[in-house]
PDB file of N, CA and C in Angstrom:
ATOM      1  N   UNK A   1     -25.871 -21.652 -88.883  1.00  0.00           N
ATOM      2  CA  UNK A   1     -24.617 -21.344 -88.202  1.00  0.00           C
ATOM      3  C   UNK A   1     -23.516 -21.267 -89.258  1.00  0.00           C
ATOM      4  N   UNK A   2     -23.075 -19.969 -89.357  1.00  0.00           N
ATOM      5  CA  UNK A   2     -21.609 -19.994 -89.838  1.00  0.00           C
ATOM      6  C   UNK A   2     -20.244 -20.152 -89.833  1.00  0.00           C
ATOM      7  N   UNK A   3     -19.674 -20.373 -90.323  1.00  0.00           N
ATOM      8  CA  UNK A   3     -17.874 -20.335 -90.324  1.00  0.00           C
ATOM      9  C   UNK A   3     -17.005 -19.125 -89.501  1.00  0.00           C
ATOM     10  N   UNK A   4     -18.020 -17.671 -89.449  1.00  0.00           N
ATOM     11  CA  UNK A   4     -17.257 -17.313 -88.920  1.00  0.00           C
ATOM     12  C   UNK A   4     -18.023 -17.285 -87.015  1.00  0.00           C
ATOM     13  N   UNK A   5     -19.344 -17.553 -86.879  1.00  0.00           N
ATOM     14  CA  UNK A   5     -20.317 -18.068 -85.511  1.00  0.00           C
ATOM     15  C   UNK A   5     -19.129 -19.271 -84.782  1.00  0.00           C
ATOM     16  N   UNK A   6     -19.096 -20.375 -86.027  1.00  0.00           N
ATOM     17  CA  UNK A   6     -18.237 -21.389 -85.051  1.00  0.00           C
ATOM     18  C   UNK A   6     -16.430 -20.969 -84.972  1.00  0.00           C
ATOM     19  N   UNK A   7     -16.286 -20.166 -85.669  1.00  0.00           N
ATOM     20  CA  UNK A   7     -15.061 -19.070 -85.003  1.00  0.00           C
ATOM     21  C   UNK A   7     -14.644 -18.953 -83.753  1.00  0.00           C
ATOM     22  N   UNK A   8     -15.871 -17.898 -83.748  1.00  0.00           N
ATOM     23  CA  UNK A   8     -15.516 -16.895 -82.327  1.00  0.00           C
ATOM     24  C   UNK A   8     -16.280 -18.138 -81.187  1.00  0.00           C
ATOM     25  N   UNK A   9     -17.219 -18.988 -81.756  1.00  0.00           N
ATOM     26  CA  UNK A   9     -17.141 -20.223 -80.635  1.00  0.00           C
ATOM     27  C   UNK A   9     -16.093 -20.791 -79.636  1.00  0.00           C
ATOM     28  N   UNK A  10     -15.143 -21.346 -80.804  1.00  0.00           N
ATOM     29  CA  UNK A  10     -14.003 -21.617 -80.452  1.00  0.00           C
ATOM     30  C   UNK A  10     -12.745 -20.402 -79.804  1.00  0.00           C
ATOM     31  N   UNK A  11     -13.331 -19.664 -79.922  1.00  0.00           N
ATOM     32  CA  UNK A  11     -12.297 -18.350 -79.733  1.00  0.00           C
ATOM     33  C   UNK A  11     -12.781 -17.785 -78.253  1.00  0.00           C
ATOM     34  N   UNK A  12     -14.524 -17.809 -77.780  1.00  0.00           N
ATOM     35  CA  UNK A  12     -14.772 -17.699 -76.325  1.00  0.00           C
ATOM     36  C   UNK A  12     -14.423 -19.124 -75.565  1.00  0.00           C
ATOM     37  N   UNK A  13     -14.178 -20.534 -75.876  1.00  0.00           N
ATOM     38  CA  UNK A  13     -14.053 -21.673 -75.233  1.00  0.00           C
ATOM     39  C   UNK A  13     -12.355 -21.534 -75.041  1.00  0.00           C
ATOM     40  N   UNK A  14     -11.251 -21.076 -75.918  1.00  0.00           N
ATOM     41  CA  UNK A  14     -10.580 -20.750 -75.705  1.00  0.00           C
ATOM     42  C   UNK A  14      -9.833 -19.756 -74.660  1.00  0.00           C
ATOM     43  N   UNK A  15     -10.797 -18.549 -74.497  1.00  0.00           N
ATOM     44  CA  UNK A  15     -10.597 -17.565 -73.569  1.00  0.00           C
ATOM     45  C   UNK A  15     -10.966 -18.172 -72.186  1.00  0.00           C
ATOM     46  N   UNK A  16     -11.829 -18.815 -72.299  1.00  0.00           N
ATOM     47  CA  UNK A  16     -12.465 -19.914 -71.149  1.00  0.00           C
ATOM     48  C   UNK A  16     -11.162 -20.671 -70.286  1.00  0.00           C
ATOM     49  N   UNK A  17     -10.975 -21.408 -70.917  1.00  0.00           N
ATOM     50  CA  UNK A  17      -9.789 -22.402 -70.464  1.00  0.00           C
ATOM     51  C   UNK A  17      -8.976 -21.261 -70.307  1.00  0.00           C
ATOM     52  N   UNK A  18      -8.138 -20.404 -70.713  1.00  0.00           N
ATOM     53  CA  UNK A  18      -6.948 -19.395 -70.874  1.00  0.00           C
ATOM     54  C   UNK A  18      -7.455 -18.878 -69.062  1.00  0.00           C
ATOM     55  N   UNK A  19      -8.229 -18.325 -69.094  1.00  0.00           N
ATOM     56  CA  UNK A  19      -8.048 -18.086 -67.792  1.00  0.00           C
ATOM     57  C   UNK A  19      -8.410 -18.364 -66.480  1.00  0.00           C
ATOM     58  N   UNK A  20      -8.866 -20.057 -66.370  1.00  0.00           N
ATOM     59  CA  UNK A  20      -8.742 -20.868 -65.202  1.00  0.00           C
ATOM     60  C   UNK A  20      -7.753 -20.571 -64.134  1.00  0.00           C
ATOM     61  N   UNK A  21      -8.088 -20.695 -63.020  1.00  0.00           N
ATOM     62  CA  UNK A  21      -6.972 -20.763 -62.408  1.00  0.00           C
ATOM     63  C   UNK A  21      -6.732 -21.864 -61.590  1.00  0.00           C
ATOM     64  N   UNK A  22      -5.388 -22.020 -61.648  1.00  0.00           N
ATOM     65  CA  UNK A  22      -5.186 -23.319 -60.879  1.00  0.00           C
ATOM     66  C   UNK A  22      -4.938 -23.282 -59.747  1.00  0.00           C
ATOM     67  N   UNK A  23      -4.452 -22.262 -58.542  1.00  0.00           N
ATOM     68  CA  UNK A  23      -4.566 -22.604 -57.400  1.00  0.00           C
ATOM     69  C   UNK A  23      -6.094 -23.116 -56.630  1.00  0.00           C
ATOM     70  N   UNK A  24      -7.029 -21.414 -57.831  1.00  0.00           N
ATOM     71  CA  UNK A  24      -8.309 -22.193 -57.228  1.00  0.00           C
ATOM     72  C   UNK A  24      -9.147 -22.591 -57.961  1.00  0.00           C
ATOM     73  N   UNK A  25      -9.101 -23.186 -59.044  1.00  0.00           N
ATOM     74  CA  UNK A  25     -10.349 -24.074 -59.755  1.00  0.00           C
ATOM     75  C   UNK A  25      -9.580 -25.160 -60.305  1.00  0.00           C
ATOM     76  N   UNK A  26      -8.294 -25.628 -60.736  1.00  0.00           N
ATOM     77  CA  UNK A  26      -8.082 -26.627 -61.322  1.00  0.00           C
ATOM     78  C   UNK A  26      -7.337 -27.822 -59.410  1.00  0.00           C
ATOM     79  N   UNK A  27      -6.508 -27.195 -59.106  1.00  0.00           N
ATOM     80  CA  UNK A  27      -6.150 -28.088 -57.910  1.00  0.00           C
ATOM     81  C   UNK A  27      -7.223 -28.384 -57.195  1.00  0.00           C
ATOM     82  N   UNK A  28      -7.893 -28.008 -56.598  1.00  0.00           N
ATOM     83  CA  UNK A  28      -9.253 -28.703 -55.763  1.00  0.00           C
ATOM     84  C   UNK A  28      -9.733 -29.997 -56.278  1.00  0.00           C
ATOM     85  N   UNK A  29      -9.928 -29.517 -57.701  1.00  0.00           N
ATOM     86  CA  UNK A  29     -10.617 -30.787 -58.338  1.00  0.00           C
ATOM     87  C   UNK A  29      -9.721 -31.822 -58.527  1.00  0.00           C
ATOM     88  N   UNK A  30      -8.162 -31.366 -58.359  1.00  0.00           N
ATOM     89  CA  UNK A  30      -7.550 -32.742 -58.737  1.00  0.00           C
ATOM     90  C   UNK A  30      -6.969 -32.764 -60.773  1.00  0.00           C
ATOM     91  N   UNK A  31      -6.921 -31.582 -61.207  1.00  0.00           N
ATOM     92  CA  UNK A  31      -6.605 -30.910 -62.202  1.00  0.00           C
ATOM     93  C   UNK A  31      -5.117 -30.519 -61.679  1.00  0.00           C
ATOM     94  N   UNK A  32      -4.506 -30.076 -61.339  1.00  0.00           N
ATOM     95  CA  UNK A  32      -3.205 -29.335 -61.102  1.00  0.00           C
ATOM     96  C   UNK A  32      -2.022 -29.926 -62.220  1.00  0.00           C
ATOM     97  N   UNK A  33      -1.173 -28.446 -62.665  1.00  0.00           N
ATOM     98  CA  UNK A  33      -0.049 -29.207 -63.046  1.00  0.00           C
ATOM     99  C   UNK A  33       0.565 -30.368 -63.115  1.00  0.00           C
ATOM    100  N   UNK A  34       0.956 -30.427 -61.597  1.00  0.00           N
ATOM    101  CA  UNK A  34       1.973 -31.547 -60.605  1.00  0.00           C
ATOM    102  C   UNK A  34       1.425 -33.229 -61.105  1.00  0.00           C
ATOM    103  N   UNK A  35      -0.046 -33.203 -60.922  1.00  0.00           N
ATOM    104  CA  UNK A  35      -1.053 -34.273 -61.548  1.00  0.00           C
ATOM    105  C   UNK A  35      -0.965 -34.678 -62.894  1.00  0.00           C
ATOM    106  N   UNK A  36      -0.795 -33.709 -63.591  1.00  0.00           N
ATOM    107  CA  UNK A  36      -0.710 -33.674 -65.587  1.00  0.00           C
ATOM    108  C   UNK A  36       0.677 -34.504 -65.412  1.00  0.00           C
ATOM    109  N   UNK A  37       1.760 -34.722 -64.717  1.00  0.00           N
ATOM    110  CA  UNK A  37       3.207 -35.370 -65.070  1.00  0.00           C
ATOM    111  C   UNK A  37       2.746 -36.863 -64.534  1.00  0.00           C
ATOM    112  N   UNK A  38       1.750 -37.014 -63.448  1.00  0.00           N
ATOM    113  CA  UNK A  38       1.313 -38.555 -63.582  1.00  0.00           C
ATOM    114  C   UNK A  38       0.202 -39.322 -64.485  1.00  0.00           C
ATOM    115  N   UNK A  39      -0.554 -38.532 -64.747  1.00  0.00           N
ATOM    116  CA  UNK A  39      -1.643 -39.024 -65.309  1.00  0.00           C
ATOM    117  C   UNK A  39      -0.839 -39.420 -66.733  1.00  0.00           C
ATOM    118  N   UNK A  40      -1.582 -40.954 -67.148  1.00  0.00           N
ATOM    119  CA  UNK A  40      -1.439 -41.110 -68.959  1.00  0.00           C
ATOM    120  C   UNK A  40      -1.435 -40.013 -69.879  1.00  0.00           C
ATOM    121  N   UNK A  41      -0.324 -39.225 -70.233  1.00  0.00           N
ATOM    122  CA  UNK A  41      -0.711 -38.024 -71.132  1.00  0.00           C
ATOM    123  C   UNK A  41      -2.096 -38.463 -72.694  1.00  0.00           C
ATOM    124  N   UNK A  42      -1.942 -40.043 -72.864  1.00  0.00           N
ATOM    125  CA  UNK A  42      -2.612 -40.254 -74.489  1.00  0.00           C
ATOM    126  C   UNK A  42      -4.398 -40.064 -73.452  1.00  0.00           C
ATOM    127  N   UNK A  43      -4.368 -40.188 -71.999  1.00  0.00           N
ATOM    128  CA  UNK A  43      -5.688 -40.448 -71.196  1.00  0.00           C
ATOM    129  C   UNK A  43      -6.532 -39.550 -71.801  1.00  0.00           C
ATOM    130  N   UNK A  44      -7.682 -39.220 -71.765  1.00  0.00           N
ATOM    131  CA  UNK A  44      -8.667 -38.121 -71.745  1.00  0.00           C
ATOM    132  C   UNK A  44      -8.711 -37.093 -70.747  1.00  0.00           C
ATOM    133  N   UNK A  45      -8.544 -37.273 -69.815  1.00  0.00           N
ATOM    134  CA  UNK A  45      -7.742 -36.465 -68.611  1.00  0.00           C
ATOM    135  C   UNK A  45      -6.217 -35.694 -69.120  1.00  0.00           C
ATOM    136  N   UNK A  46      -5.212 -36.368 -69.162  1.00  0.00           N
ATOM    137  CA  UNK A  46      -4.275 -35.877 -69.535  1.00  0.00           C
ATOM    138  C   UNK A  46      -4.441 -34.652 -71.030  1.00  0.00           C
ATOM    139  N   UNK A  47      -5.290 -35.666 -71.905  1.00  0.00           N
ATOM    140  CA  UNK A  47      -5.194 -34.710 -73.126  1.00  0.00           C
ATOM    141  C   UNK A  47      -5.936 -33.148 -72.881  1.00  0.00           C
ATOM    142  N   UNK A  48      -7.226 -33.414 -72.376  1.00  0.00           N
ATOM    143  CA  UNK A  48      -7.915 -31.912 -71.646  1.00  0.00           C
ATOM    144  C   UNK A  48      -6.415 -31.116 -70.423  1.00  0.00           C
ATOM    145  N   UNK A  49      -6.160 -32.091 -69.474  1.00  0.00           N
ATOM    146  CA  UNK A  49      -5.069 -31.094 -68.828  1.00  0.00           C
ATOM    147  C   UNK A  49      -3.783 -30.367 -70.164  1.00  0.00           C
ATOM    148  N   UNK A  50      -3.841 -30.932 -70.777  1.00  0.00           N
ATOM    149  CA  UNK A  50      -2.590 -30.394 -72.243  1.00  0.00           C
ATOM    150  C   UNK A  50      -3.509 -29.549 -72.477  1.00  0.00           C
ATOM    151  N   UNK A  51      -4.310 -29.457 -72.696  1.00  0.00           N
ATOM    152  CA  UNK A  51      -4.876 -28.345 -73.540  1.00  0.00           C
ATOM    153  C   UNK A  51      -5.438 -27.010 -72.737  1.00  0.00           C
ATOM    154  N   UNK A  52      -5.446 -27.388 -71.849  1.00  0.00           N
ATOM    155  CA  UNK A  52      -6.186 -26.362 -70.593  1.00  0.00           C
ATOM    156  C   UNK A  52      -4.524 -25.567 -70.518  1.00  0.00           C
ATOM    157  N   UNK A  53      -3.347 -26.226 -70.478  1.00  0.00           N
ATOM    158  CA  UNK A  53      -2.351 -25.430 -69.774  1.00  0.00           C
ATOM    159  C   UNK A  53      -1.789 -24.683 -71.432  1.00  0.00           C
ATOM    160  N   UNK A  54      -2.304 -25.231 -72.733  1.00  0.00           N
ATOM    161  CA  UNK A  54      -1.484 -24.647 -73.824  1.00  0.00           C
ATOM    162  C   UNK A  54      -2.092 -23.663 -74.176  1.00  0.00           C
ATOM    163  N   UNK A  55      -3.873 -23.169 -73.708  1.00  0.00           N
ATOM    164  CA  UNK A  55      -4.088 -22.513 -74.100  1.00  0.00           C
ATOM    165  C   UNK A  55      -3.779 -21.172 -73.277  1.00  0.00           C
ATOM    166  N   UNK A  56      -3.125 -21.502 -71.884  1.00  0.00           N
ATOM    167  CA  UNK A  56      -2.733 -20.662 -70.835  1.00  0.00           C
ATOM    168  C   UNK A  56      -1.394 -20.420 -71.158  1.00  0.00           C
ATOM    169  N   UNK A  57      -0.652 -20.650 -71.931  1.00  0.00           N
ATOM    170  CA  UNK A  57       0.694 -20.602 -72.216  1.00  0.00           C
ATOM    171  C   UNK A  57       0.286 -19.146 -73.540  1.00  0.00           C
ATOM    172  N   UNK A  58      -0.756 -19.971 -74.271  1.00  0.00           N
ATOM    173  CA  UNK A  58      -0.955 -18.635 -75.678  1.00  0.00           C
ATOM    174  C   UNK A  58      -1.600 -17.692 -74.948  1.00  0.00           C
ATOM    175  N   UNK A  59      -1.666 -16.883 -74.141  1.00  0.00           N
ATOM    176  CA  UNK A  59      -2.564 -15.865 -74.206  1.00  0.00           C
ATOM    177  C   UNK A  59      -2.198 -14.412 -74.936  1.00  0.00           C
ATOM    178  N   UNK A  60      -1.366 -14.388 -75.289  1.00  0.00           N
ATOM    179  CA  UNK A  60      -1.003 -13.528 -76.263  1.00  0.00           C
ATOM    180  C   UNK A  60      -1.452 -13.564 -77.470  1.00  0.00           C
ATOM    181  N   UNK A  61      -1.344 -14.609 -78.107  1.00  0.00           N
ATOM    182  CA  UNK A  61      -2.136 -14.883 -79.256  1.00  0.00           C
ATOM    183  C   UNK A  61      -3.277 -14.433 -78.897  1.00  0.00           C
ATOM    184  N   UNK A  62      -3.843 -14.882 -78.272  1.00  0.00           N
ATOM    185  CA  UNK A  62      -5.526 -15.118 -77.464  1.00  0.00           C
ATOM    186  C   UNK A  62      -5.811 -13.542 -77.600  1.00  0.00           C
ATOM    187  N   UNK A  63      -4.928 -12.815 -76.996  1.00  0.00           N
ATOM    188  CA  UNK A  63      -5.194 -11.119 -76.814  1.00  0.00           C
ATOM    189  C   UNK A  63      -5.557 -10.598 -78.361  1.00  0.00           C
ATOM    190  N   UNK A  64      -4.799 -11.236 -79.433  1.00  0.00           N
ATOM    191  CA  UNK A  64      -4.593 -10.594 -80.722  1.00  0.00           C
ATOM    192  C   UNK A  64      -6.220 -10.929 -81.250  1.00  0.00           C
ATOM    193  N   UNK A  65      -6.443 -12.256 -81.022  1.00  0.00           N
ATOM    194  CA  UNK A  65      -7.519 -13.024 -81.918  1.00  0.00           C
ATOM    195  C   UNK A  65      -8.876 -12.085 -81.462  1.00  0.00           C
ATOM    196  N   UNK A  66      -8.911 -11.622 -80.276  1.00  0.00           N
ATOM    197  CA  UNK A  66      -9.619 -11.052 -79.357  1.00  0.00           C
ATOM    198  C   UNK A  66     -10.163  -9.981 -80.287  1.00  0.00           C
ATOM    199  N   UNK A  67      -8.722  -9.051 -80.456  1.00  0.00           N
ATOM    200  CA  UNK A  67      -8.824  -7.883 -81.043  1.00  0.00           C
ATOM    201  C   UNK A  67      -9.435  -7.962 -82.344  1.00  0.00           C
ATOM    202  N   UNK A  68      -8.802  -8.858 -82.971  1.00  0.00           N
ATOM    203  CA  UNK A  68      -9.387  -9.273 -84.683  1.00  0.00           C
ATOM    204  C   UNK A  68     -10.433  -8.786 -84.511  1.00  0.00           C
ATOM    205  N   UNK A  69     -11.131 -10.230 -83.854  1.00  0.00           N
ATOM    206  CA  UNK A  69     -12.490 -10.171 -83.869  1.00  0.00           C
ATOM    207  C   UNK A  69     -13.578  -8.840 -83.349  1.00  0.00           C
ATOM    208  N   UNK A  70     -12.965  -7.905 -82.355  1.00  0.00           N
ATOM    209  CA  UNK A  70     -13.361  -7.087 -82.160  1.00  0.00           C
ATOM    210  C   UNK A  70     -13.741  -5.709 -83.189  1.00  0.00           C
ATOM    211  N   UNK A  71     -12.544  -5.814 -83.888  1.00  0.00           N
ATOM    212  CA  UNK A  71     -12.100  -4.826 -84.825  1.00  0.00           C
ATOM    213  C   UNK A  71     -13.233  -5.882 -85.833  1.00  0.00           C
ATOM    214  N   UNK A  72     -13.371  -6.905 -86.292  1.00  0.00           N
ATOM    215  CA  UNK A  72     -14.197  -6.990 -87.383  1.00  0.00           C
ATOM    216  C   UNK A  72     -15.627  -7.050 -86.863  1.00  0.00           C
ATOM    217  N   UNK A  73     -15.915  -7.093 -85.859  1.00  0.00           N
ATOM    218  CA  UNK A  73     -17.426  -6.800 -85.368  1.00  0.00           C
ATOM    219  C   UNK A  73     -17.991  -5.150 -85.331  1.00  0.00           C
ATOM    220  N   UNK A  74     -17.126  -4.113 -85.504  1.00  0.00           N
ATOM    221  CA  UNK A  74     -17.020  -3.302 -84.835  1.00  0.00           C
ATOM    222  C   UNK A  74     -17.312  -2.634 -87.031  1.00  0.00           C
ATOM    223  N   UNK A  75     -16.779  -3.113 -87.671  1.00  0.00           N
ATOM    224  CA  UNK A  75     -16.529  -2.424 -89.214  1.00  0.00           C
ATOM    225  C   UNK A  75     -17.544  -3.369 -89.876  1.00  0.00           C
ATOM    226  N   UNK A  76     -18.388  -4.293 -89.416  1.00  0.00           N
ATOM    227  CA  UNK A  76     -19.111  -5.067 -90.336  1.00  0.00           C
ATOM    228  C   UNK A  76     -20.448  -4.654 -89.710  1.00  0.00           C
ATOM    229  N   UNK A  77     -20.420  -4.655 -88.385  1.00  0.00           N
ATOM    230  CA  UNK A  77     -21.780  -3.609 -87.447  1.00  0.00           C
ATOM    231  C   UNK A  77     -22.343  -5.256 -86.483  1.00  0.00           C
TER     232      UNK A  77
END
């Protein structure tokens, strides 16, 4: 496994979380926003809800990294 394999790893787990949705997959479970302002933010709960909503905040970035990677899969074969 390479450097650039655990890359785009992190780059589909990213796209993952980015587009959850919370009316219907994070509130049911008890995930929601509203929940992230009570829960212990240092919790393990809290820290996954931070990260689930920051990577939904970047998706722009997310769009670019997308492309990178597309564009270098696409010229390397």
């Amino acid at each position: 496994m390479g450097l650039w394999t655990l890359l785009e790893g992190c780059l589909l787990l990213a796209n993952a979380l980015a587009i959850l949705n919370e009316d219907r997959f994070l509130a049911p479970r008890g995930w929601s926003f509203q929940e992230y302002s009570g829960v212990k933010r240092n919790s393990f709960k809290g820290q996954i809800l931070g990260l689930i909503y920051a990577t939904q905040y970047l998706r722009v970035p997310l769009i670019l990294l997308n492309l990178l990677c597309i564009v270098v899969k696409l010229v390397s074969g």
